[in-house]
C-alpha atoms as a PDB file:
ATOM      1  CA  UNK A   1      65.735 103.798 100.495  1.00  0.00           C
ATOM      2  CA  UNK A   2      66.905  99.960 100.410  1.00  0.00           C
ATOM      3  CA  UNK A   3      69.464  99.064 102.328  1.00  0.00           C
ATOM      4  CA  UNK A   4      71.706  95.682 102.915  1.00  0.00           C
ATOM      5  CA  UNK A   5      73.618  95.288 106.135  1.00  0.00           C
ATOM      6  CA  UNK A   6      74.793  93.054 108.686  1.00  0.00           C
ATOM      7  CA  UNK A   7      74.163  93.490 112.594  1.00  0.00           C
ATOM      8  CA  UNK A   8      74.688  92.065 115.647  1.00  0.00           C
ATOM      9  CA  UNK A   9      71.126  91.683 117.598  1.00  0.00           C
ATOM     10  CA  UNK A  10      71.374  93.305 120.938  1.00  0.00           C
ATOM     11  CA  UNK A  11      67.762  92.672 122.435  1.00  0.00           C
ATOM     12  CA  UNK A  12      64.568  92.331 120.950  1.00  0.00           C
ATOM     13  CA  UNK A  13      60.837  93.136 121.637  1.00  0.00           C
ATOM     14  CA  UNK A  14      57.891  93.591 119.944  1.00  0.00           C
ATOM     15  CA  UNK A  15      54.714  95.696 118.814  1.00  0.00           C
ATOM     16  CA  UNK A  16      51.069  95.005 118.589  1.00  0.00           C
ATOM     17  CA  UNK A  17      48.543  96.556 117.229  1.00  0.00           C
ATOM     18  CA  UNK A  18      45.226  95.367 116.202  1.00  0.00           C
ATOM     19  CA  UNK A  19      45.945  92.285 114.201  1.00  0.00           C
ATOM     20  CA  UNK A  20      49.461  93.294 113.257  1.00  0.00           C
ATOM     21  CA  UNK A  21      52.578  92.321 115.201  1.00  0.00           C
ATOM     22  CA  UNK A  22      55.973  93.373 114.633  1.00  0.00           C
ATOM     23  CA  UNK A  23      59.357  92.034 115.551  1.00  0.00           C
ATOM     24  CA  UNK A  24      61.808  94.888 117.039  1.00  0.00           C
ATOM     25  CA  UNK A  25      65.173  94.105 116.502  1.00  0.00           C
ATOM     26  CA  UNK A  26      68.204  96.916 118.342  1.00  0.00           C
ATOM     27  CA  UNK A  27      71.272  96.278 116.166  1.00  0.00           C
ATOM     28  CA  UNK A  28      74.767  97.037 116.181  1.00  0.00           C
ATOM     29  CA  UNK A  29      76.107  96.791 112.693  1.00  0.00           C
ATOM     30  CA  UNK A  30      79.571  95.630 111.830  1.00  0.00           C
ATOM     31  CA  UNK A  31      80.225  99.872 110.649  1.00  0.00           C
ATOM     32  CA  UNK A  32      79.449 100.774 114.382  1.00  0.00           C
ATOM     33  CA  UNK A  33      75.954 102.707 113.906  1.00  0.00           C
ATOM     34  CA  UNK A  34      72.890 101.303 115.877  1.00  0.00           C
ATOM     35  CA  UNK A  35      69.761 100.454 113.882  1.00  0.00           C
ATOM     36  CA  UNK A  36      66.089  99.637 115.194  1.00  0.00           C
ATOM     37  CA  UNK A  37      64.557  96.710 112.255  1.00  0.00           C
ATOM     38  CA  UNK A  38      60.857  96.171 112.112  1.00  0.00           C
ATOM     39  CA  UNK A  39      60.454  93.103 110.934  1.00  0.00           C
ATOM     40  CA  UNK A  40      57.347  92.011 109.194  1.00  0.00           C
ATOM     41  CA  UNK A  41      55.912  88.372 108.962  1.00  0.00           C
ATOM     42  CA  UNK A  42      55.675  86.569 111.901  1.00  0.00           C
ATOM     43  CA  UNK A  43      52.497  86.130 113.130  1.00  0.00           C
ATOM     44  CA  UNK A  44      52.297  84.752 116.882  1.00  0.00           C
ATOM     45  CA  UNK A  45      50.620  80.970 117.398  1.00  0.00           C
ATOM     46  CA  UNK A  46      50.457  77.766 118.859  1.00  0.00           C
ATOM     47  CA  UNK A  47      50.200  73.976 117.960  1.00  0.00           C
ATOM     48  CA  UNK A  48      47.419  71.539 118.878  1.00  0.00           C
ATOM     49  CA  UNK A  49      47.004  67.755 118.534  1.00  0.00           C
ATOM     50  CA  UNK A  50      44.432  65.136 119.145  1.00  0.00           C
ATOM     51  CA  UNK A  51      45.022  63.790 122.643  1.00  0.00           C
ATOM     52  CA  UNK A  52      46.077  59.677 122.632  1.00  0.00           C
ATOM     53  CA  UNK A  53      48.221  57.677 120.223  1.00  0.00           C
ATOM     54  CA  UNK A  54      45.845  57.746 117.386  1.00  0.00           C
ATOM     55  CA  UNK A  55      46.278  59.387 114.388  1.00  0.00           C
ATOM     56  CA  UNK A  56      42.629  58.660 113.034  1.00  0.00           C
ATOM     57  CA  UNK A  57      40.401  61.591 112.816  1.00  0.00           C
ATOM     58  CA  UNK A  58      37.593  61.197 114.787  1.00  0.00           C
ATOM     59  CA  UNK A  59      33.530  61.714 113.474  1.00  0.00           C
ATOM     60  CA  UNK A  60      33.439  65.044 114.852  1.00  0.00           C
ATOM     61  CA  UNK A  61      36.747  66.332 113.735  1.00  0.00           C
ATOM     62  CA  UNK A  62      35.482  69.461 111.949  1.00  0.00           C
ATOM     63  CA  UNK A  63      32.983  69.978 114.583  1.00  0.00           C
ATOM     64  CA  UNK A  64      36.013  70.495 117.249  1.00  0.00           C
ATOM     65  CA  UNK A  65      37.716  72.531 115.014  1.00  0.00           C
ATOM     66  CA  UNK A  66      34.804  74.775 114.243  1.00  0.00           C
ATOM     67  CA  UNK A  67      34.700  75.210 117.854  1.00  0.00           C
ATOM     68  CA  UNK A  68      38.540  76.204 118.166  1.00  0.00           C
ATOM     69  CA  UNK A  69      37.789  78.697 115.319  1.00  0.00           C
ATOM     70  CA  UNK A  70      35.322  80.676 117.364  1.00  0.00           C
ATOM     71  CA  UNK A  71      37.508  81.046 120.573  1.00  0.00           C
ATOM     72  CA  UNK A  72      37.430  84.751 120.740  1.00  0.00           C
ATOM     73  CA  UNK A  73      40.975  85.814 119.395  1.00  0.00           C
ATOM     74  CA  UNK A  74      41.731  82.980 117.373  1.00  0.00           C
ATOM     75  CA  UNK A  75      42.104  84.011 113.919  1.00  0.00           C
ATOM     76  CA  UNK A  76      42.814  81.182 111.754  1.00  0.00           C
ATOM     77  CA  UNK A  77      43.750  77.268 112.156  1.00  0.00           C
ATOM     78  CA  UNK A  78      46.277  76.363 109.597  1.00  0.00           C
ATOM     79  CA  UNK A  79      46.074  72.872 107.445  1.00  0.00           C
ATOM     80  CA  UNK A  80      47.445  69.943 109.751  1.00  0.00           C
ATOM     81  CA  UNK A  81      50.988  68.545 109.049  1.00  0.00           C
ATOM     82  CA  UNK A  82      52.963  65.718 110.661  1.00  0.00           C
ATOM     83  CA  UNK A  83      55.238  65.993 113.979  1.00  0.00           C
ATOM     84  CA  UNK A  84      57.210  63.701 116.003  1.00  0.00           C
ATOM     85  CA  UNK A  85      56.153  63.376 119.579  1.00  0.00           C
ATOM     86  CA  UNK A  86      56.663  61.218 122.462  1.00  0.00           C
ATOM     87  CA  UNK A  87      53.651  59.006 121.661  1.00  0.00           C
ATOM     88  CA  UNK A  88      54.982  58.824 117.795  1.00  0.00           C
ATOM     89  CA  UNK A  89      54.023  61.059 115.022  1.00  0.00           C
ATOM     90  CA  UNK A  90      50.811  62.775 114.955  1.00  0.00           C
ATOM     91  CA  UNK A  91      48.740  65.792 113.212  1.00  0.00           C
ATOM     92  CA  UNK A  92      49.062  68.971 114.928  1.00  0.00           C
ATOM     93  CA  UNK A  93      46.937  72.052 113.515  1.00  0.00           C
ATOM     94  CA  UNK A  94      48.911  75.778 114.331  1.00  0.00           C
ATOM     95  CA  UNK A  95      46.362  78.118 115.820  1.00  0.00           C
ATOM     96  CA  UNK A  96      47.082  81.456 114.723  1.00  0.00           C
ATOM     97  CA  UNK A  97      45.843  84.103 117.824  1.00  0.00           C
ATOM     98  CA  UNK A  98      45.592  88.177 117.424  1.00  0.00           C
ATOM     99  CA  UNK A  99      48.569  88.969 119.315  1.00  0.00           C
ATOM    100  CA  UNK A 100      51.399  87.379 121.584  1.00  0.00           C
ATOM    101  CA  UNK A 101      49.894  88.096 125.358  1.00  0.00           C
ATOM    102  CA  UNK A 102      46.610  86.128 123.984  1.00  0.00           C
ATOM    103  CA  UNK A 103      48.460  83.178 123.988  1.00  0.00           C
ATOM    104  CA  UNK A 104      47.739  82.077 127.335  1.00  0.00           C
ATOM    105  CA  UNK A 105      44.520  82.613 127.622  1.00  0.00           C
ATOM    106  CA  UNK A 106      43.282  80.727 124.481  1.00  0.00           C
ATOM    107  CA  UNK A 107      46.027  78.381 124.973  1.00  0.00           C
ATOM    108  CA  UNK A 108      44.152  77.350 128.482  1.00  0.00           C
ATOM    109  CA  UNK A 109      40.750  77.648 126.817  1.00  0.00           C
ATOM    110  CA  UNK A 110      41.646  75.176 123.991  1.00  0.00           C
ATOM    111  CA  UNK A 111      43.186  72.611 126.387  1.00  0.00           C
ATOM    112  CA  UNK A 112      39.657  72.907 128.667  1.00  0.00           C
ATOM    113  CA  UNK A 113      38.242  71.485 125.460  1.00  0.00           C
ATOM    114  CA  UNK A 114      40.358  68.576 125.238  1.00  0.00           C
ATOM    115  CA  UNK A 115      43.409  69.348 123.045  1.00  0.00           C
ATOM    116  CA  UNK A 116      46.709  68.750 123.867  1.00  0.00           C
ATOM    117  CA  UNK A 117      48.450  72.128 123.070  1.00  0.00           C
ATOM    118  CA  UNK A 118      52.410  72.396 122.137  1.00  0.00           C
ATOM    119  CA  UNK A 119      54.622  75.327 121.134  1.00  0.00           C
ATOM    120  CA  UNK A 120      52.499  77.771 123.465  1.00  0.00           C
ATOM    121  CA  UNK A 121      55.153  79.310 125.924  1.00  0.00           C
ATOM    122  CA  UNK A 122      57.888  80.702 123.531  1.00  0.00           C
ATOM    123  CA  UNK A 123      58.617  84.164 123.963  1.00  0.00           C
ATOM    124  CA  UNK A 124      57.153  85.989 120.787  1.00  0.00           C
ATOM    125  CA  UNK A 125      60.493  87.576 119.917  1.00  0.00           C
ATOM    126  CA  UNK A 126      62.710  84.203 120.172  1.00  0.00           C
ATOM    127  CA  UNK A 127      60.505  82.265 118.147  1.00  0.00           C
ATOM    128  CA  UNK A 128      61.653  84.319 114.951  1.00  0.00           C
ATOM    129  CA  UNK A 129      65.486  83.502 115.738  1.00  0.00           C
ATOM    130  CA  UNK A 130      63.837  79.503 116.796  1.00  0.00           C
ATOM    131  CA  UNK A 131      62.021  79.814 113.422  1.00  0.00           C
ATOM    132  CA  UNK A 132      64.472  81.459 111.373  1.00  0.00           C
ATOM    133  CA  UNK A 133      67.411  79.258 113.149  1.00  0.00           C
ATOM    134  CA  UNK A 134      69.273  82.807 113.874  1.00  0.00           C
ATOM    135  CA  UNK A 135      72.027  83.657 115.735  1.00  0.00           C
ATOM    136  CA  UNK A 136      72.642  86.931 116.897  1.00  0.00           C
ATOM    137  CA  UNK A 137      74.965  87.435 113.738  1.00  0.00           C
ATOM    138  CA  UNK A 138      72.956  88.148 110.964  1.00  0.00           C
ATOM    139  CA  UNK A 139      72.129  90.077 107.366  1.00  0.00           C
ATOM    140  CA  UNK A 140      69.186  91.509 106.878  1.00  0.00           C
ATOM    141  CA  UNK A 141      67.577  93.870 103.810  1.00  0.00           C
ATOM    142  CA  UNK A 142      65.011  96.087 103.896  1.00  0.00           C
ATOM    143  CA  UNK A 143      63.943  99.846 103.589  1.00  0.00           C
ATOM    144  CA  UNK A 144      64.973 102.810 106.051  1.00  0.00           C
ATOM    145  CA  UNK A 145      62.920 105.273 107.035  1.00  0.00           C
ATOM    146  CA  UNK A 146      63.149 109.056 107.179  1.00  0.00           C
ATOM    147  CA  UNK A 147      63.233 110.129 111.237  1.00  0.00           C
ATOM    148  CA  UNK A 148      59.633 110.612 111.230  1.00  0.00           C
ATOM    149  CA  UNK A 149      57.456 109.416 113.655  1.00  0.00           C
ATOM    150  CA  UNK A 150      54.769 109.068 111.715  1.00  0.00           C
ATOM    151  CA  UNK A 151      55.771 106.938 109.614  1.00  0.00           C
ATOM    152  CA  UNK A 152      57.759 104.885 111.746  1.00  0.00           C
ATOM    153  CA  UNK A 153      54.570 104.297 113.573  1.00  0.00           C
ATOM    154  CA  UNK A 154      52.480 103.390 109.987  1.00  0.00           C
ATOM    155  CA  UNK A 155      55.812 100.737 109.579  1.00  0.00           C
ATOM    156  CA  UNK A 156      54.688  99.672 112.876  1.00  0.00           C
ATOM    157  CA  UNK A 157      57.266 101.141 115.583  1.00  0.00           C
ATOM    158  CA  UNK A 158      56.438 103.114 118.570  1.00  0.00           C
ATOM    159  CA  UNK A 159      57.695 106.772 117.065  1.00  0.00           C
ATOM    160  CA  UNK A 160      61.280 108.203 117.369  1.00  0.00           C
ATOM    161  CA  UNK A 161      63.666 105.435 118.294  1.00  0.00           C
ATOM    162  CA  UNK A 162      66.570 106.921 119.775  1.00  0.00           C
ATOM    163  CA  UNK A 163      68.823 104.731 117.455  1.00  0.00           C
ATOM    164  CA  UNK A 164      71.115 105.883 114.347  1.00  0.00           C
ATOM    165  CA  UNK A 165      68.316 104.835 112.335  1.00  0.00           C
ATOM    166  CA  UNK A 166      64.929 103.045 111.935  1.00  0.00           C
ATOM    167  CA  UNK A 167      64.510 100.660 109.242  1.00  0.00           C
ATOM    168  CA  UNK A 168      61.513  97.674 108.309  1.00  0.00           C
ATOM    169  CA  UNK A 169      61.822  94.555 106.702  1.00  0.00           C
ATOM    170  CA  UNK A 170      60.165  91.095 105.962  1.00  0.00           C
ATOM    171  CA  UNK A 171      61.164  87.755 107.878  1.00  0.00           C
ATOM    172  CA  UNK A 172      61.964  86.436 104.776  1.00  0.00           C
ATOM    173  CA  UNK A 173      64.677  89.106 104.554  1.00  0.00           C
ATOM    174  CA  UNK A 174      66.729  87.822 107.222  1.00  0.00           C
ATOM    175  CA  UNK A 175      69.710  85.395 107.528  1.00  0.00           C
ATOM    176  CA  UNK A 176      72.256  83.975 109.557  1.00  0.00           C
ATOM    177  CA  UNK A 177      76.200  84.998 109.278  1.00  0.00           C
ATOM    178  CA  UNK A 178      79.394  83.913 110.637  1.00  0.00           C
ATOM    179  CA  UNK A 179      79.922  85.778 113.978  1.00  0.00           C
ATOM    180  CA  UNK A 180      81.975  88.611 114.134  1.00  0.00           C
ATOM    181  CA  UNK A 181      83.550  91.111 116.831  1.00  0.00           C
ATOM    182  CA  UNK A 182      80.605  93.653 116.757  1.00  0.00           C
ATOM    183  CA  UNK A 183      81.716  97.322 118.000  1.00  0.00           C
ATOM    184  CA  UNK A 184      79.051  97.238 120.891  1.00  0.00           C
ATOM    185  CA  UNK A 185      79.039 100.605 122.857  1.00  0.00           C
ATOM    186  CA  UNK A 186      79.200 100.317 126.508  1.00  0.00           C
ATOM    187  CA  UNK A 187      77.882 102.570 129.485  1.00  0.00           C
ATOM    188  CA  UNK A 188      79.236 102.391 132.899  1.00  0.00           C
ATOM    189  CA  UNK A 189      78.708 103.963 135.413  1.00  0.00           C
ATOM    190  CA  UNK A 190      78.213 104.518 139.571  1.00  0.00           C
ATOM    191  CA  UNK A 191      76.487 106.882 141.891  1.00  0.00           C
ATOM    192  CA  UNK A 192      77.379 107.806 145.137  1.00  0.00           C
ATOM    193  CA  UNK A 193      74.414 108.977 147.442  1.00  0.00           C
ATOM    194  CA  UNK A 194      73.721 109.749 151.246  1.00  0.00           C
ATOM    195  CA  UNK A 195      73.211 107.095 153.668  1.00  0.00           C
ATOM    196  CA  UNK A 196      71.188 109.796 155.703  1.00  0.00           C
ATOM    197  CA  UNK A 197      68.585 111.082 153.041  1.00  0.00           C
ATOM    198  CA  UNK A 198      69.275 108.373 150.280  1.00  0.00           C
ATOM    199  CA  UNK A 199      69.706 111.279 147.671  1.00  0.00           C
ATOM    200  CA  UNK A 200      72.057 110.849 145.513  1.00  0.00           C
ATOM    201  CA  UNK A 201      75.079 113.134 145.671  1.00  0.00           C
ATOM    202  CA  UNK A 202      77.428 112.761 142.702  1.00  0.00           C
ATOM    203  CA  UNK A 203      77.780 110.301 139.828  1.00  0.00           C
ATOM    204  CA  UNK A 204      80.584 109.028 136.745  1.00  0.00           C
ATOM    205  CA  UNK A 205      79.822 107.333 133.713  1.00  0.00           C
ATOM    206  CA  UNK A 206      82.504 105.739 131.285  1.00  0.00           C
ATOM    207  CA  UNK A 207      81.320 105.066 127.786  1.00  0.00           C
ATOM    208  CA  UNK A 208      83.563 103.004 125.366  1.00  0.00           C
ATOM    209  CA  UNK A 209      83.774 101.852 121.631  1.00  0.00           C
ATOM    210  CA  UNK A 210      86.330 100.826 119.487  1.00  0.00           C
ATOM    211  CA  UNK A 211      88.705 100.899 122.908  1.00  0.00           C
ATOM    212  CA  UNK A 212      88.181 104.292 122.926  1.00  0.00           C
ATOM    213  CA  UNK A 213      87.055 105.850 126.481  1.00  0.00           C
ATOM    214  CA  UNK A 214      85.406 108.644 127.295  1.00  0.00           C
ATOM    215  CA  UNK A 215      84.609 109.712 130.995  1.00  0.00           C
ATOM    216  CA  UNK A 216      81.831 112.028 132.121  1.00  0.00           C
ATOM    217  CA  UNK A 217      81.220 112.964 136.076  1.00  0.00           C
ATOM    218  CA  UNK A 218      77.820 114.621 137.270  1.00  0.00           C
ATOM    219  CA  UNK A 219      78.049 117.249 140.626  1.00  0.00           C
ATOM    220  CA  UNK A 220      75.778 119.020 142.354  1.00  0.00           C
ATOM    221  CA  UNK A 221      71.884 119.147 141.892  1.00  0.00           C
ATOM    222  CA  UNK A 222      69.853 115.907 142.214  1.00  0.00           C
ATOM    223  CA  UNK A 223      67.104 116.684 139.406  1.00  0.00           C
ATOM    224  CA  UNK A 224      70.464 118.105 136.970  1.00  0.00           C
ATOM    225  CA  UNK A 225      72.636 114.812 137.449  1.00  0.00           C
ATOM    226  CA  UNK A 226      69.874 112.681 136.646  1.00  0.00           C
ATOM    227  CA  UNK A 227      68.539 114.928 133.894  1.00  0.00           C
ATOM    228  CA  UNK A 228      72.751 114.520 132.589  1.00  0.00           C
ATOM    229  CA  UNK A 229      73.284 110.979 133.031  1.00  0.00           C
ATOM    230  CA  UNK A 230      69.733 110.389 130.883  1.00  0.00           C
ATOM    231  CA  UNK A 231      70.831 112.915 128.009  1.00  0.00           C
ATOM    232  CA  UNK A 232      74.738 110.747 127.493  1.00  0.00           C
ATOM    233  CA  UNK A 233      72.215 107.793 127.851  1.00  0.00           C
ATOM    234  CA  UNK A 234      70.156 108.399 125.050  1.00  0.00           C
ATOM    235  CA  UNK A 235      72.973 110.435 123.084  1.00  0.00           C
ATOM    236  CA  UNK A 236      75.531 108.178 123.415  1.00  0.00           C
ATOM    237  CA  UNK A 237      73.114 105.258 122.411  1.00  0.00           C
ATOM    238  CA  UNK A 238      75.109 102.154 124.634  1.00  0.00           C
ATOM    239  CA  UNK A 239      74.050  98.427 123.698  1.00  0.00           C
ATOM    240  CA  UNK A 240      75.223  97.407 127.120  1.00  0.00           C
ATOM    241  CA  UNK A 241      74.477  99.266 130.201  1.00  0.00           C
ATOM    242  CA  UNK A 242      76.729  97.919 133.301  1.00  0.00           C
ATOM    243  CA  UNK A 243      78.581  98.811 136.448  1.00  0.00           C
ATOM    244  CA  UNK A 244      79.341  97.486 139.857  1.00  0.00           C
ATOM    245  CA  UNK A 245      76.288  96.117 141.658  1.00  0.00           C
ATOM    246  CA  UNK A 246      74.105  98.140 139.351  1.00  0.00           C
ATOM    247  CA  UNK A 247      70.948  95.330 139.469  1.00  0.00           C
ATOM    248  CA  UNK A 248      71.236  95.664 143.539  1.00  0.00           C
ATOM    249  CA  UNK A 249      71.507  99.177 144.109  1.00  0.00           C
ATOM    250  CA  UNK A 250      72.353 101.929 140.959  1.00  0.00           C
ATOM    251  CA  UNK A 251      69.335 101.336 138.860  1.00  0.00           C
ATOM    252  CA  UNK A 252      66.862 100.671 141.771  1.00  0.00           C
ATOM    253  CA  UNK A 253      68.070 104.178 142.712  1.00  0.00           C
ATOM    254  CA  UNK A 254      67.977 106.112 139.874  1.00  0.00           C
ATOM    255  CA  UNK A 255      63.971 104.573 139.709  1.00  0.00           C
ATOM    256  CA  UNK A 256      63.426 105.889 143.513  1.00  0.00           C
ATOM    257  CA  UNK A 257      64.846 108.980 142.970  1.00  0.00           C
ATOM    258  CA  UNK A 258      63.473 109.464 139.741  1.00  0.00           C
ATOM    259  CA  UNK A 259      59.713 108.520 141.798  1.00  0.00           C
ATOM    260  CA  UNK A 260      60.800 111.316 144.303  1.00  0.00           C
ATOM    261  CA  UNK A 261      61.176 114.241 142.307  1.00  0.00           C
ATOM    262  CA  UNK A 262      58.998 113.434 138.996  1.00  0.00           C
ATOM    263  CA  UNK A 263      55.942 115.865 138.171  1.00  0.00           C
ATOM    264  CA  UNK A 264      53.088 113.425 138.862  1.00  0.00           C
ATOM    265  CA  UNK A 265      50.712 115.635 136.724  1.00  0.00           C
ATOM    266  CA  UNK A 266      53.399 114.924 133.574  1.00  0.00           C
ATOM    267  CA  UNK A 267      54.087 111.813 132.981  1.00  0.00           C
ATOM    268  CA  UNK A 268      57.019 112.929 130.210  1.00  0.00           C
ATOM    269  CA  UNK A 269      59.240 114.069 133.518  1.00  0.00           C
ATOM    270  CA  UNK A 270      60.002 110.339 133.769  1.00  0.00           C
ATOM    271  CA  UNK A 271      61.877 110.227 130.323  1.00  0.00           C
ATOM    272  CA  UNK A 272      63.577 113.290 131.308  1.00  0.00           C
ATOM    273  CA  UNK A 273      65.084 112.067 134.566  1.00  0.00           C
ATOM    274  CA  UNK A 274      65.395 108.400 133.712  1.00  0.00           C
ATOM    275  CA  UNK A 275      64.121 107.586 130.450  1.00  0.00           C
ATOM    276  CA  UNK A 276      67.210 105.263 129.902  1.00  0.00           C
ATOM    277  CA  UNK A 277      65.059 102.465 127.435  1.00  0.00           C
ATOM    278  CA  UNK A 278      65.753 102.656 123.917  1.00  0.00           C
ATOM    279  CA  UNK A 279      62.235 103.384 123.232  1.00  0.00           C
ATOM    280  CA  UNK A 280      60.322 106.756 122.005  1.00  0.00           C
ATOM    281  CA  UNK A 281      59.550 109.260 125.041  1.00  0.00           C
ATOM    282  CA  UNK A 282      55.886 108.871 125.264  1.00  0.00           C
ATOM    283  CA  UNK A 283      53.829 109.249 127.761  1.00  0.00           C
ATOM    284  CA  UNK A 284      52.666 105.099 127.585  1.00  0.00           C
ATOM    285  CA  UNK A 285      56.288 104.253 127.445  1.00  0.00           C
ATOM    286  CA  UNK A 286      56.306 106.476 130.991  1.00  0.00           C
ATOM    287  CA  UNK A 287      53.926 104.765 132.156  1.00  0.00           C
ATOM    288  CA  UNK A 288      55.602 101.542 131.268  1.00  0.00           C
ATOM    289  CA  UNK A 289      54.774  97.921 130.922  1.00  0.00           C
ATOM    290  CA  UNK A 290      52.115  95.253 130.730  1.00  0.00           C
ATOM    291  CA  UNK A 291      49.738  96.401 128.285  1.00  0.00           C
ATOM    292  CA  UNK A 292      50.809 100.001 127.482  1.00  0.00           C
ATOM    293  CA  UNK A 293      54.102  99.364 125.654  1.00  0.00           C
ATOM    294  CA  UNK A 294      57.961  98.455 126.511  1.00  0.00           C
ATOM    295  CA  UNK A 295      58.970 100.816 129.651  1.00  0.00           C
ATOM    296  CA  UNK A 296      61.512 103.551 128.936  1.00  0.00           C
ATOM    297  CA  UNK A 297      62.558 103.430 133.306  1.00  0.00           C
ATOM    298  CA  UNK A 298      64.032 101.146 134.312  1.00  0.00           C
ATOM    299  CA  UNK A 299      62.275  98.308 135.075  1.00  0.00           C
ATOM    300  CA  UNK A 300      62.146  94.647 137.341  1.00  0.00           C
ATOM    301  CA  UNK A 301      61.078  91.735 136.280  1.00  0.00           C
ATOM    302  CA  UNK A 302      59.424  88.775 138.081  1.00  0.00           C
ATOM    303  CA  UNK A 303      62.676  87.006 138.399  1.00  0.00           C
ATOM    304  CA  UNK A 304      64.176  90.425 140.204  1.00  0.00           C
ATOM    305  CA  UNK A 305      66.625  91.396 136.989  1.00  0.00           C
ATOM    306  CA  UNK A 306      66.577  94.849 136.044  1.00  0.00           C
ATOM    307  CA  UNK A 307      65.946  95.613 132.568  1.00  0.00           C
ATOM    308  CA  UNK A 308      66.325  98.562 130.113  1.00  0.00           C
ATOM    309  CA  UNK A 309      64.136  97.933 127.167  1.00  0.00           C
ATOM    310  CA  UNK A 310      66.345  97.641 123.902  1.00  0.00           C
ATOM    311  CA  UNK A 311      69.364  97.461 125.788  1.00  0.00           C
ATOM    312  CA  UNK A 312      71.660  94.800 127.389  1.00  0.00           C
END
């Protein structure tokens, strides 16, 4: 079924399969109802010039590009156009690659063979708003899906998305809009554990939209509060996940106690206890991050922020 709406983007990833890559947008949309977009079209590359001032092409111009081409990963070098740069305008080629974490790799590989290399370190999701010249306002068309995961994984997703609904689109279907006061859904909450076995002992959540409140408290056993607070999680479907000190000490707890009383011979015990991501249960999503997929735990980056794929 085509559909036209406009969203406010909340975070954005992406999925990679073979030689296809596609865009994940998490939306709120100005009617209040959270959509996952896949968004077709953008294909994940880099620049490269001739080093030097020159502009002349050089005798063995094809010959260096022939020898680009057959990088492993490098699936096609685009016709060169014109681009300002510090040493004046020059030709720069756009190396297309098989997916986003080749990047670095080739990128280093092509500048051991003497190119100077430009455009290499964007994060594969921000180049389509850099691209596109988004905001996080915007109106997109496109067709939604039936909740199936089969063929939310043939539109390229990851499966069930626990979001109102799952849609796909093209880049081309996308545009910026005036901002507006999006009806974001927020989730806060604290826990409150023992200093003397570091378990936690009793937990409240608040979750909000539209000024409307609603306030949930968890009691009693460990393995049932966390189970609790990760069913209003994913049921209650909050763009922003916050509370006091939570980057410190909440969600590095809920991870360690999560650790402590998971079934190591099922990975899928992790989504039950703490599968907070807005991401499919699976068991790669369980596993979590690097080359198996967005995490559904919580999980810390280099920089030491806590993050909660598809969430805020």
């Amino acid at each position: 079924m085509s559909v036209e709406e406009e969203a406010c983007i909340v975070a954005a990833s992406y999925q990679g399969s073979g030689s296809r890559t596609v865009v994940e947008l998490w939306l709120r949309a100005r009617e209040g109802h959270s959509t996952l977009l896949l968004v077709h079209g953008l294909r994940p590359f880099f620049e490269i010039a001739l080093p030097g001032k020159t502009n002349d092409s050089p005798d063995d111009l094809d010959e260096r590009l022939s020898i680009v081409r057959e990088v492993k990963d490098v699936m096609r070098i685009h016709d060169p156009i014109e681009k300002w740069t510090d040493l004046g305008t020059k030709l720069h080629w756009r190396v297309e690659v098989r997916q986003p974490f080749n990047v670095p790799k080739i990128r280093d590989t092509v500048k051991a063979l003497g190119w100077e290399v430009s455009s290499a370190d964007i994060v594969f999701p921000q180049r389509l708003l850099l691209d596109l010249d988004l905001g996080p306002h915007i109106a997109w068309s496109g067709e939604l899906l039936p909740k199936d995961g089969d063929t939310i994984r043939d539109a390229g997703g990851r499966g069930l998305y626990p979001t109102d609904q799952v849609a796909r689109c093209h880049i081309d279907d996308l545009r910026a809009i005036d901002a507006f006061a999006a009806p974001l859904i927020t989730f806060s909450f604290d826990l409150e554990t023992s200093i003397e076995s570091g378990k936690i002992l009793c937990a409240a959540a608040v979750v909000e939209q539209y000024g409307n409140s609603e306030t949930h408290t968890f009691r009693g056993d460990e393995r049932e509060m966390l189970e609790g607070l990760t069913r209003l999680v994913r049921d209650s479907d909050p763009d922003i996940i916050t509370g006091y000190n939570i980057d410190n000490f909440d969600l590095p707890k809920i991870k360690e106690r999560m650790e402590a009383l998971e079934d190591r011979k099922d990975r899928l015990t992790r989504a039950i206890l703490a599968g907070w991501g807005r991401v499919p249960a699976t068991e790669e999503a369980c596993k979590g991050g690097g080359m198996r997929g967005a995490p559904i735990v919580p999980n810390r980056q280099q920089n030491r922020r806590w993050t909660l794929t598809g969430r805020c």
